[in-house]
N, C-alpha and C. Protein backbone atom coordinates (compact mmCIF):
# COMPACT_ATOMS: atom_id res chain seq x y z
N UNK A 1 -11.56 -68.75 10.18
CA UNK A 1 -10.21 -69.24 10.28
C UNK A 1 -9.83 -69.29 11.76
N UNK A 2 -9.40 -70.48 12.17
CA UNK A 2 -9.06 -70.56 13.33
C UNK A 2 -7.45 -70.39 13.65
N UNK A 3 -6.64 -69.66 14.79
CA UNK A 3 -5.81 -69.44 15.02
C UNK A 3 -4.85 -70.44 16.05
N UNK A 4 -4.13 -71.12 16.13
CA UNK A 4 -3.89 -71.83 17.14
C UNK A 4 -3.48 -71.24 17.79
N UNK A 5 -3.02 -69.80 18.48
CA UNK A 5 -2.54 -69.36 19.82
C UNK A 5 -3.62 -68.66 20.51
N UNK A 6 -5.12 -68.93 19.70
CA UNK A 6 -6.31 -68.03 20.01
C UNK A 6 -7.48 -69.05 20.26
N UNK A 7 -7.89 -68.99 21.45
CA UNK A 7 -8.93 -69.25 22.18
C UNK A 7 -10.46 -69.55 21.39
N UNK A 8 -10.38 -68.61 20.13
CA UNK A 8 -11.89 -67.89 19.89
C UNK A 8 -11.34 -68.40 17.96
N UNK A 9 -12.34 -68.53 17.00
CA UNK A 9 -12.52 -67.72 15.57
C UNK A 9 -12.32 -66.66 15.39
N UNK A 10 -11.21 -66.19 14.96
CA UNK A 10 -11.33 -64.66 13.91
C UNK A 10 -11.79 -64.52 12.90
N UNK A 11 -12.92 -63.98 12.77
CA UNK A 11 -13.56 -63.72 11.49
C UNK A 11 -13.54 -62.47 11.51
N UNK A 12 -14.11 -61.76 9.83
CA UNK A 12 -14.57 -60.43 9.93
C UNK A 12 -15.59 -59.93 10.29
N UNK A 13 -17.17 -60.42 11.08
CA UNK A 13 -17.65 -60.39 11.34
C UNK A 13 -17.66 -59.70 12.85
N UNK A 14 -16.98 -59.58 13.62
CA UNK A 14 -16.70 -59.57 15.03
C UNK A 14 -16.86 -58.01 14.94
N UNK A 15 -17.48 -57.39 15.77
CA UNK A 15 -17.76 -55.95 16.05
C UNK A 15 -16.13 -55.69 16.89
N UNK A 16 -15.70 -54.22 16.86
CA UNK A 16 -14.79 -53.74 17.38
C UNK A 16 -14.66 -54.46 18.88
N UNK A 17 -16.00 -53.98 19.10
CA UNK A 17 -16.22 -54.17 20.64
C UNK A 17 -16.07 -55.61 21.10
N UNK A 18 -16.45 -56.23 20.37
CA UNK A 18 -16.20 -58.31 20.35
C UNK A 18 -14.48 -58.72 20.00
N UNK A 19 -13.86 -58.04 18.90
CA UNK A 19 -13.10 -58.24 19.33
C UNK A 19 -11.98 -58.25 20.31
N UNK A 20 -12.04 -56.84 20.75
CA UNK A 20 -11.70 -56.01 22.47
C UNK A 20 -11.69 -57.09 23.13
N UNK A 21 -13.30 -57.70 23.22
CA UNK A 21 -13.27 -58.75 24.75
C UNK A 21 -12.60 -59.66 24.46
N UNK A 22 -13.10 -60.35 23.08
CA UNK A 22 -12.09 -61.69 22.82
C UNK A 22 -10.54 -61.76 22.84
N UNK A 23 -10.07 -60.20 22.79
CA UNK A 23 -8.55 -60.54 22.84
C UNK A 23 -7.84 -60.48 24.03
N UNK A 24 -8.66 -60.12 25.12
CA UNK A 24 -8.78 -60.18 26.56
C UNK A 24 -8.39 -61.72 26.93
N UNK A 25 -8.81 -63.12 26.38
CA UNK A 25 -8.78 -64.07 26.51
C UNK A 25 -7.42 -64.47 25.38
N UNK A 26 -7.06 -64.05 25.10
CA UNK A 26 -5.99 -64.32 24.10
C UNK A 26 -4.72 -64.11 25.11
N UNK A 27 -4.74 -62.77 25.62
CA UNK A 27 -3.80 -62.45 26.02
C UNK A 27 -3.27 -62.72 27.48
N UNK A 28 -4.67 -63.21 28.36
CA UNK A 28 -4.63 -64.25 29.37
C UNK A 28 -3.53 -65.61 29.67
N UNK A 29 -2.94 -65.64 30.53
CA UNK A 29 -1.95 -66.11 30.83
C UNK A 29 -2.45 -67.73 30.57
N UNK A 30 -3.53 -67.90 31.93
CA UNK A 30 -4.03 -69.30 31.53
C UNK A 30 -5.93 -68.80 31.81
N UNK A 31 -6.51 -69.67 31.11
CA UNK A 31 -7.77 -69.50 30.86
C UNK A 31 -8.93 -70.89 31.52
N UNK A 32 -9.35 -70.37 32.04
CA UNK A 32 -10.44 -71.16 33.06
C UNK A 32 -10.92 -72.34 32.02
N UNK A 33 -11.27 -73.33 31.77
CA UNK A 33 -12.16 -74.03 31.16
C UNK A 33 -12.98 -73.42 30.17
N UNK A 34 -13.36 -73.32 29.46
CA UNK A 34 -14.14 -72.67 28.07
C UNK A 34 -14.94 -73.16 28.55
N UNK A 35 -16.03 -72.47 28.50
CA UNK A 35 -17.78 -72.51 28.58
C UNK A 35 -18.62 -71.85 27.69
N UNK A 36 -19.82 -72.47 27.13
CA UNK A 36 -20.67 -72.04 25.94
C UNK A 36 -21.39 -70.89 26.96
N UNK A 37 -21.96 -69.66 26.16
CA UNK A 37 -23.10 -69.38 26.66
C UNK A 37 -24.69 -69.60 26.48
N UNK A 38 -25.34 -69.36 27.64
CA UNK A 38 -24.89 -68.71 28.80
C UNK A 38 -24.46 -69.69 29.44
N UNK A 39 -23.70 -68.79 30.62
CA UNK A 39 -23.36 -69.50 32.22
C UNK A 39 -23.45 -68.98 32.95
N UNK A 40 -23.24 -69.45 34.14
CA UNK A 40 -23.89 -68.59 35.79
C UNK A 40 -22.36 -69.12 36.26
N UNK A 41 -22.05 -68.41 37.40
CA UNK A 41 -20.64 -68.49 38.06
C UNK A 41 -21.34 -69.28 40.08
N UNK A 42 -20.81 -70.96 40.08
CA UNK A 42 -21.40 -71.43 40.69
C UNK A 42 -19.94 -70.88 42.02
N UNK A 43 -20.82 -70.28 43.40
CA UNK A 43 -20.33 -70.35 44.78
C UNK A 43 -21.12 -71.31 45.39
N UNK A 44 -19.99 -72.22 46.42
CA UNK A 44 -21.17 -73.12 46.96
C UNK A 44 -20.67 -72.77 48.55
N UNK A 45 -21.52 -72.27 49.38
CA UNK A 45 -21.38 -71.55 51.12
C UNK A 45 -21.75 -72.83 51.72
N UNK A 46 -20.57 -73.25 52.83
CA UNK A 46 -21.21 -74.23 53.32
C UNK A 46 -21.69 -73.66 54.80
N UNK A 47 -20.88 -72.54 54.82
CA UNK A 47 -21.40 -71.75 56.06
C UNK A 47 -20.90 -69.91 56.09
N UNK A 48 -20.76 -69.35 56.98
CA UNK A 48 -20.23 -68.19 56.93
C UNK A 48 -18.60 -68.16 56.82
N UNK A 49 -18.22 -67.23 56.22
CA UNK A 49 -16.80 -67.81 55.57
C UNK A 49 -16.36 -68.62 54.97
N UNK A 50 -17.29 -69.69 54.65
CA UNK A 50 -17.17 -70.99 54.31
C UNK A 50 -17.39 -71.07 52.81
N UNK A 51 -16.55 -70.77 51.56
CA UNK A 51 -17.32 -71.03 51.01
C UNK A 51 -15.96 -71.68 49.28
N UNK A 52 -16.54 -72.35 48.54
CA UNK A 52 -15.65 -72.41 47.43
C UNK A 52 -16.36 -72.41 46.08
N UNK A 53 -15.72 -71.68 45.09
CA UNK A 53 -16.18 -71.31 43.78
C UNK A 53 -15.31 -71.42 42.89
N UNK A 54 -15.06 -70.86 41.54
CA UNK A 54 -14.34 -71.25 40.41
C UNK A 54 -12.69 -71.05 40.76
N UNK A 55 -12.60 -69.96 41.23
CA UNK A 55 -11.27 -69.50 41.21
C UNK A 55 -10.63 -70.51 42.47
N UNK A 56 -11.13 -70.53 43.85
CA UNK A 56 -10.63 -71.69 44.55
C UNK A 56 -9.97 -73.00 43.89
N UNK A 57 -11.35 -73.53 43.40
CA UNK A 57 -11.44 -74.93 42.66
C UNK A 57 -10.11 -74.83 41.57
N UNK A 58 -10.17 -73.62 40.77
CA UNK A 58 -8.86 -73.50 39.56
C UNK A 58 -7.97 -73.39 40.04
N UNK A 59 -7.75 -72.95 41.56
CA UNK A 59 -6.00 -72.58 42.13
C UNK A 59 -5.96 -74.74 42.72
N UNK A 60 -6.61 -75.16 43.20
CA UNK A 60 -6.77 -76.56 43.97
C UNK A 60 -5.80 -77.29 42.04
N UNK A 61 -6.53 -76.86 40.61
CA UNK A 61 -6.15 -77.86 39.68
C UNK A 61 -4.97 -77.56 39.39
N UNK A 62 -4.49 -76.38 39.27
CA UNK A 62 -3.22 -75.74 39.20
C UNK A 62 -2.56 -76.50 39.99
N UNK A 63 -2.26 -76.26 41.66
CA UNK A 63 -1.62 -77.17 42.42
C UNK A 63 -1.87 -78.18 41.78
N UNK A 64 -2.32 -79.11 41.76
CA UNK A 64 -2.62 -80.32 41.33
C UNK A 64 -1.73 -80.83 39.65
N UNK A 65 -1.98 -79.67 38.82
CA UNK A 65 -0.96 -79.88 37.82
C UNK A 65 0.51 -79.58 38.19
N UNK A 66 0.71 -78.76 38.73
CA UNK A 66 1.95 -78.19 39.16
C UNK A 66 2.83 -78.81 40.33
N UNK A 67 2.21 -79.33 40.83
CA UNK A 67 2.65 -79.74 42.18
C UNK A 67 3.34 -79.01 43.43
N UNK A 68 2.90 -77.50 42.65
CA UNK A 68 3.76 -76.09 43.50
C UNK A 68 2.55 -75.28 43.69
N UNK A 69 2.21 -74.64 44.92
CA UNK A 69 1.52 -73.57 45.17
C UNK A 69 2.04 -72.40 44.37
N UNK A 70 3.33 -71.70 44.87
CA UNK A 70 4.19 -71.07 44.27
C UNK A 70 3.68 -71.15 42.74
N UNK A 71 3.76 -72.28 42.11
CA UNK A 71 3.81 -71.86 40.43
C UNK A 71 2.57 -72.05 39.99
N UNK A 72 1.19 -72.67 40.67
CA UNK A 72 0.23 -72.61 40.66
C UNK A 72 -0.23 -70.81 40.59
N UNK A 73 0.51 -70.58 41.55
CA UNK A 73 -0.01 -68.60 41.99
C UNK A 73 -0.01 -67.82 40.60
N UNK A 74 2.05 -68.38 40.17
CA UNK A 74 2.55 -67.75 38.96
C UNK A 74 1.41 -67.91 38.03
N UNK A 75 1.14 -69.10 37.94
CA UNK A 75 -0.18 -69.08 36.45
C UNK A 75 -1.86 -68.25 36.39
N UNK A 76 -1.98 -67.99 38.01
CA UNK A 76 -3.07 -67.58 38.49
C UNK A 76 -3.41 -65.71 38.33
N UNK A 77 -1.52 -65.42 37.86
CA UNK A 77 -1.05 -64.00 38.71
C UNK A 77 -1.47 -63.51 39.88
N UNK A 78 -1.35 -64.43 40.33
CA UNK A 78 -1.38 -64.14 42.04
C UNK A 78 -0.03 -64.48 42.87
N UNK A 79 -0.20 -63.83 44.07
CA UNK A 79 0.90 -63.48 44.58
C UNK A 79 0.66 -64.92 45.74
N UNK A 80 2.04 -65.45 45.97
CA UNK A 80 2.09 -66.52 46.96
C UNK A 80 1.60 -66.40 48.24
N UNK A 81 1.50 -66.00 48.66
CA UNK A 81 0.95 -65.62 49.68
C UNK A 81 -0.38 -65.58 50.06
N UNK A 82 -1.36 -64.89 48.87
CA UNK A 82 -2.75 -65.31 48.49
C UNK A 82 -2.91 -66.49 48.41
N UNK A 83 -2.46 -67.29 47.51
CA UNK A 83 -2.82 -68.30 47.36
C UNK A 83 -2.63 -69.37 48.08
N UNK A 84 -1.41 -69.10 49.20
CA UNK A 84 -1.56 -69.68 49.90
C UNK A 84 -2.47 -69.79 51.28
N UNK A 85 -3.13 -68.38 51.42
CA UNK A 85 -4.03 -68.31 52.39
C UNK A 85 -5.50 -68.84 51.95
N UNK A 86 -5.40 -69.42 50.54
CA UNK A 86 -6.41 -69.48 50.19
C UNK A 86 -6.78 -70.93 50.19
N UNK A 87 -5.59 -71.28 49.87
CA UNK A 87 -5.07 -73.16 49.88
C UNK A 87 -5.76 -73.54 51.75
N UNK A 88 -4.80 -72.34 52.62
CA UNK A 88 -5.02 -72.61 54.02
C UNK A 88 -6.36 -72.44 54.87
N UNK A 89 -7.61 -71.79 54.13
CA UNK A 89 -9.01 -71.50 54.07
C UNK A 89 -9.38 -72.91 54.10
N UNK A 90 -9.00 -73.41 53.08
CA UNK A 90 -9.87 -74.50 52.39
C UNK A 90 -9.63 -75.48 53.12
N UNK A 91 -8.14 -75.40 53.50
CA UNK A 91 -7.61 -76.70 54.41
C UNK A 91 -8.09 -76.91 55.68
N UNK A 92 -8.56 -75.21 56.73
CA UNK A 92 -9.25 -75.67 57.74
C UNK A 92 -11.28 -75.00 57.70
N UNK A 93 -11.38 -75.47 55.84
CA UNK A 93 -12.83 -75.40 56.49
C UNK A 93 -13.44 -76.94 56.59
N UNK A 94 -12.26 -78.10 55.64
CA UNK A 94 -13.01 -79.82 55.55
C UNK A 94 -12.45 -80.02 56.94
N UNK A 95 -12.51 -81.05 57.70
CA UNK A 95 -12.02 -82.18 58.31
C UNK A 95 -10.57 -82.64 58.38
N UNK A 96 -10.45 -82.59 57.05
CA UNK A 96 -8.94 -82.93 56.39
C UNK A 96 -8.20 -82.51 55.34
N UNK A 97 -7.25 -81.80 54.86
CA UNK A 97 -6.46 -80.98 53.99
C UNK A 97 -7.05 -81.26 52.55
N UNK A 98 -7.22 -80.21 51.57
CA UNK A 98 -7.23 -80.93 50.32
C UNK A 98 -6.16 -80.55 49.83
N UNK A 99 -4.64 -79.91 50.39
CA UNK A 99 -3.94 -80.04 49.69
C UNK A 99 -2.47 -80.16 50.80
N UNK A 100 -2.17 -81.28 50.49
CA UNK A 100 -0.63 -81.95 51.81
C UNK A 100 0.62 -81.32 51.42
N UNK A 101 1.68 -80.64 52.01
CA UNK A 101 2.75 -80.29 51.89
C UNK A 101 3.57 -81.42 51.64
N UNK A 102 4.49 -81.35 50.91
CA UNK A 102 5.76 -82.51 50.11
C UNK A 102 6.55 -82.05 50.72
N UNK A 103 7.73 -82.95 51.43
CA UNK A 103 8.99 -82.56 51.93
C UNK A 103 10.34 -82.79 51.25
N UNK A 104 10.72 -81.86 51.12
CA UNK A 104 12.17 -82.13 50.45
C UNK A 104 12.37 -82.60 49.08
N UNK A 105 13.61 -83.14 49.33
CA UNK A 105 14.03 -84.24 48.19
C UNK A 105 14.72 -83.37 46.74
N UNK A 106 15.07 -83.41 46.27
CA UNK A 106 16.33 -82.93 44.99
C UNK A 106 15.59 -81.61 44.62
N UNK A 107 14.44 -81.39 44.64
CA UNK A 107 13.68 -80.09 44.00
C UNK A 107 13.03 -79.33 45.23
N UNK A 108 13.35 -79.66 46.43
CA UNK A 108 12.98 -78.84 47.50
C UNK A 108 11.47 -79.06 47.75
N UNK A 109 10.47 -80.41 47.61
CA UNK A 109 9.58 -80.25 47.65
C UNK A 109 8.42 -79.31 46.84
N UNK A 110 7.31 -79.50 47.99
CA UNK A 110 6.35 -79.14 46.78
C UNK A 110 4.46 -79.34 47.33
N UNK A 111 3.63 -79.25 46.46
CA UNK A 111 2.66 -79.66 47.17
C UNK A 111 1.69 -80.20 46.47
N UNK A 112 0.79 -81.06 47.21
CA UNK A 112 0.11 -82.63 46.73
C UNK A 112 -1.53 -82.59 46.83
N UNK A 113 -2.26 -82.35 45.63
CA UNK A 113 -4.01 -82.92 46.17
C UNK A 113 -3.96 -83.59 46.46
N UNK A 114 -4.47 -84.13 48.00
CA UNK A 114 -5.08 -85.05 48.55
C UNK A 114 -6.24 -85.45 48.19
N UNK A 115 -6.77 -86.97 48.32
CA UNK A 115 -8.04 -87.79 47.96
C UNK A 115 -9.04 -86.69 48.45
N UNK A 116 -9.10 -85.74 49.42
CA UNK A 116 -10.67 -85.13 49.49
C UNK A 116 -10.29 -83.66 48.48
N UNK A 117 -9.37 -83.62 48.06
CA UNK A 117 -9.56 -82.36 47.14
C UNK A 117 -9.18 -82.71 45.71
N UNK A 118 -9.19 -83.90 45.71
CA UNK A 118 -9.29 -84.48 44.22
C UNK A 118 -11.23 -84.71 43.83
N UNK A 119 -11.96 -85.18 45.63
CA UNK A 119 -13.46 -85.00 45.24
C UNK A 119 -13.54 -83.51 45.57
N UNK A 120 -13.27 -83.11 45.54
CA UNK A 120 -13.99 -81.41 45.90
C UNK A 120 -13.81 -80.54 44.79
N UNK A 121 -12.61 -80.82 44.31
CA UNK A 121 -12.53 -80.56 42.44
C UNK A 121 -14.02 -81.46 41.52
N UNK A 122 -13.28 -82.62 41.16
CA UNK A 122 -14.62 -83.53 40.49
C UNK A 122 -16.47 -83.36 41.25
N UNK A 123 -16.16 -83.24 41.84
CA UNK A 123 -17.72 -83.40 43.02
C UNK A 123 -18.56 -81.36 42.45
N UNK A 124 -17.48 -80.28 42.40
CA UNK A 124 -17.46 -79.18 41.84
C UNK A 124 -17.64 -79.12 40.64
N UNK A 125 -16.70 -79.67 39.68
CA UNK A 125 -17.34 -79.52 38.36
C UNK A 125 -18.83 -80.18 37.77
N UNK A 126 -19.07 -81.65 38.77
CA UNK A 126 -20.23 -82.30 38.45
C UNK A 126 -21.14 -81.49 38.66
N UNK A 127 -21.18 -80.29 39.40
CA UNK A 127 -22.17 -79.18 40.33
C UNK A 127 -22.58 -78.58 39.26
N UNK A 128 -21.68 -77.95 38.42
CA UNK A 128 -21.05 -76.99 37.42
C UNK A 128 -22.05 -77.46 36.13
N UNK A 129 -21.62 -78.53 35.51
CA UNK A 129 -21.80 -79.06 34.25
C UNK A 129 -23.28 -79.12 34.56
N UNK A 130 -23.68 -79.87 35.74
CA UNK A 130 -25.61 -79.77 35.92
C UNK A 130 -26.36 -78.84 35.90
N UNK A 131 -25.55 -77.98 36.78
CA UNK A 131 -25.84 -76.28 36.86
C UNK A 131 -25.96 -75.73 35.32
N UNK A 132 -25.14 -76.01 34.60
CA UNK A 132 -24.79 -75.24 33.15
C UNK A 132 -26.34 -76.02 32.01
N UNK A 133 -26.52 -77.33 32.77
CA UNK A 133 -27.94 -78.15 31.39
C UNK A 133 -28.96 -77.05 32.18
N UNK A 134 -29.07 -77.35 33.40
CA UNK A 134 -30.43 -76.75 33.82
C UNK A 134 -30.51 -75.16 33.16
N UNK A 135 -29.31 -74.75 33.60
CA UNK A 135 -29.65 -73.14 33.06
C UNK A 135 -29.74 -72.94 31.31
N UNK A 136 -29.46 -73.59 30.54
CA UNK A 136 -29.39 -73.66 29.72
C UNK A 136 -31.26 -74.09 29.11
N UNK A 137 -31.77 -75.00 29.63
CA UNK A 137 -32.79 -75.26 29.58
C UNK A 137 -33.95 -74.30 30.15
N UNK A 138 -33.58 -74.07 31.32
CA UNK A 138 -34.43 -73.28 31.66
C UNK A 138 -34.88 -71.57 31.09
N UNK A 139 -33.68 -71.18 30.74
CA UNK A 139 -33.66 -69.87 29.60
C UNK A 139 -33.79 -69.99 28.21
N UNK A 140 -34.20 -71.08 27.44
CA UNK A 140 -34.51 -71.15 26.37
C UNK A 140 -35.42 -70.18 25.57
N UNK A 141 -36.56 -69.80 26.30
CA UNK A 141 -37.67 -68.62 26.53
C UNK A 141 -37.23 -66.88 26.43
N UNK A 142 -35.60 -66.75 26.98
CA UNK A 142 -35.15 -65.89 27.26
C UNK A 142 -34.02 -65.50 26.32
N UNK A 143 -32.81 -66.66 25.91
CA UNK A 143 -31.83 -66.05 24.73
C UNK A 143 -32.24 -65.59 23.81
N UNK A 144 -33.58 -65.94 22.99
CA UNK A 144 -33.73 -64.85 21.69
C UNK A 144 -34.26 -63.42 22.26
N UNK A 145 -33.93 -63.32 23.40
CA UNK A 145 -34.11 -61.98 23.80
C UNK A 145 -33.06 -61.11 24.21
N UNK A 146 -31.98 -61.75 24.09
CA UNK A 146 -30.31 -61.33 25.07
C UNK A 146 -30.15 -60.57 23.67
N UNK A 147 -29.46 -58.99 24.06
CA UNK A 147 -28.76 -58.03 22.98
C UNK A 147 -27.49 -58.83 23.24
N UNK A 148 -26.56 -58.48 21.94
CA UNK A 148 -25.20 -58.34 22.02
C UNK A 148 -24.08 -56.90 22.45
N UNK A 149 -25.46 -56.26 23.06
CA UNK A 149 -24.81 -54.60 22.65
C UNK A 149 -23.66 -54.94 23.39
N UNK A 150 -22.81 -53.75 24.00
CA UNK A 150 -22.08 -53.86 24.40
C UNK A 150 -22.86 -53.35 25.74
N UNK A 151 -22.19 -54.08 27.07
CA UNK A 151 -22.60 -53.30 28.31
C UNK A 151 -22.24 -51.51 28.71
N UNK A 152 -23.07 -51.49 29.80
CA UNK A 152 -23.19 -50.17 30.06
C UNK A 152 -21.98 -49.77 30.66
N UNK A 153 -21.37 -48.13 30.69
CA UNK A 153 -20.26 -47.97 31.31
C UNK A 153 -20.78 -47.95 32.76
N UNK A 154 -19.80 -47.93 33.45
CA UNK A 154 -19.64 -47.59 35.14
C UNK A 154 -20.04 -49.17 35.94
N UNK A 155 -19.72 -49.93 35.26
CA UNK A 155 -20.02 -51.35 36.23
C UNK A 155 -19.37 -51.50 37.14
N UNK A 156 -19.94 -51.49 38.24
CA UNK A 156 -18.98 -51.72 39.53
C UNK A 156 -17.93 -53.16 39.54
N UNK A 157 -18.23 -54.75 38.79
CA UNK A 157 -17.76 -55.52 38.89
C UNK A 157 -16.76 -55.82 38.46
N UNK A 158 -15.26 -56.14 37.88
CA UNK A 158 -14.51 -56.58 36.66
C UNK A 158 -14.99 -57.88 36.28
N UNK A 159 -15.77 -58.56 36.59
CA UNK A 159 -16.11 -60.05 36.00
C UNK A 159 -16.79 -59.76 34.76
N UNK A 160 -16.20 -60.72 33.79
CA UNK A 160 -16.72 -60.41 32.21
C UNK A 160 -17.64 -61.38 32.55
């Protein structure tokens, strides 16, 4: 049975522990793109300091839906300020902004993807989706070997 305010199937099948994680994503404000498993989490370095990955790319679509850094942050739970240093990273590692400040006007402005961070989004996910056949293909040998246990305690990372 599928839930419409839920991400996932609830069935009775779901171990304690499965459901735990899955309601982790339920209760998530906004949720990255759904991806099958497996997946690998693509960073692409173009140099030292230089670099952009999922969460960049998701604050760039946010702006981009929103047309607000500010409410881009709100959906991100991040604080304005982050996100805007993060917007301002990105802006002086291209050539040219991928995201232009809006001036004024009845709603106080706002802010705009520009044409190179409309490709740096699309040009990113094309990375992504190729990244996701190859790995997918290439571990074929390997998923009937993946446990479902639950992971070990003391992980240094929070990334599920």
């Amino acid at each position: 049975m599928l839930y419409p305010d839920r991400p996932y199937p609830l069935t009775l099948a779901l171990s304690p522990w499965e459901r735990g994680f899955l309601s982790h994503f339920a209760e998530t404000r906004t949720m990255m793109p759904r991806m099958a498993y497996p997946k690998a989490s693509l960073r692409i370095e173009f140099g030292p300091d230089q670099r952009i990955g999922p969460g960049k790319v998701h604050l760039l679509e946010l702006v981009a839906q929103t047309g607000s850094i500010s409410a881009a942050a709100r959906e991100m739970d991040m604080s304005y300020r982050r996100a805007w240093l993060l917007i301002d990273e990105m802006n002086r590692m291209f050539k040219e902004p991928v995201i232009a400040a809006v001036t004024g006007g009845a709603h106080g402005g706002g802010a705009q993807l520009t044409e190179l961070g409309e490709t740096v989004i699309a040009t990113y996910r094309a990375i992504e989706a190729d990244s996701a056949q190859i790995l997918s293909k290439r571990l074929g040998k390997v998923l009937g070997h993946v446990s479902m246990a639950q992971p070990a305690s003391g992980r240094r990372s929070k990334r599920a």
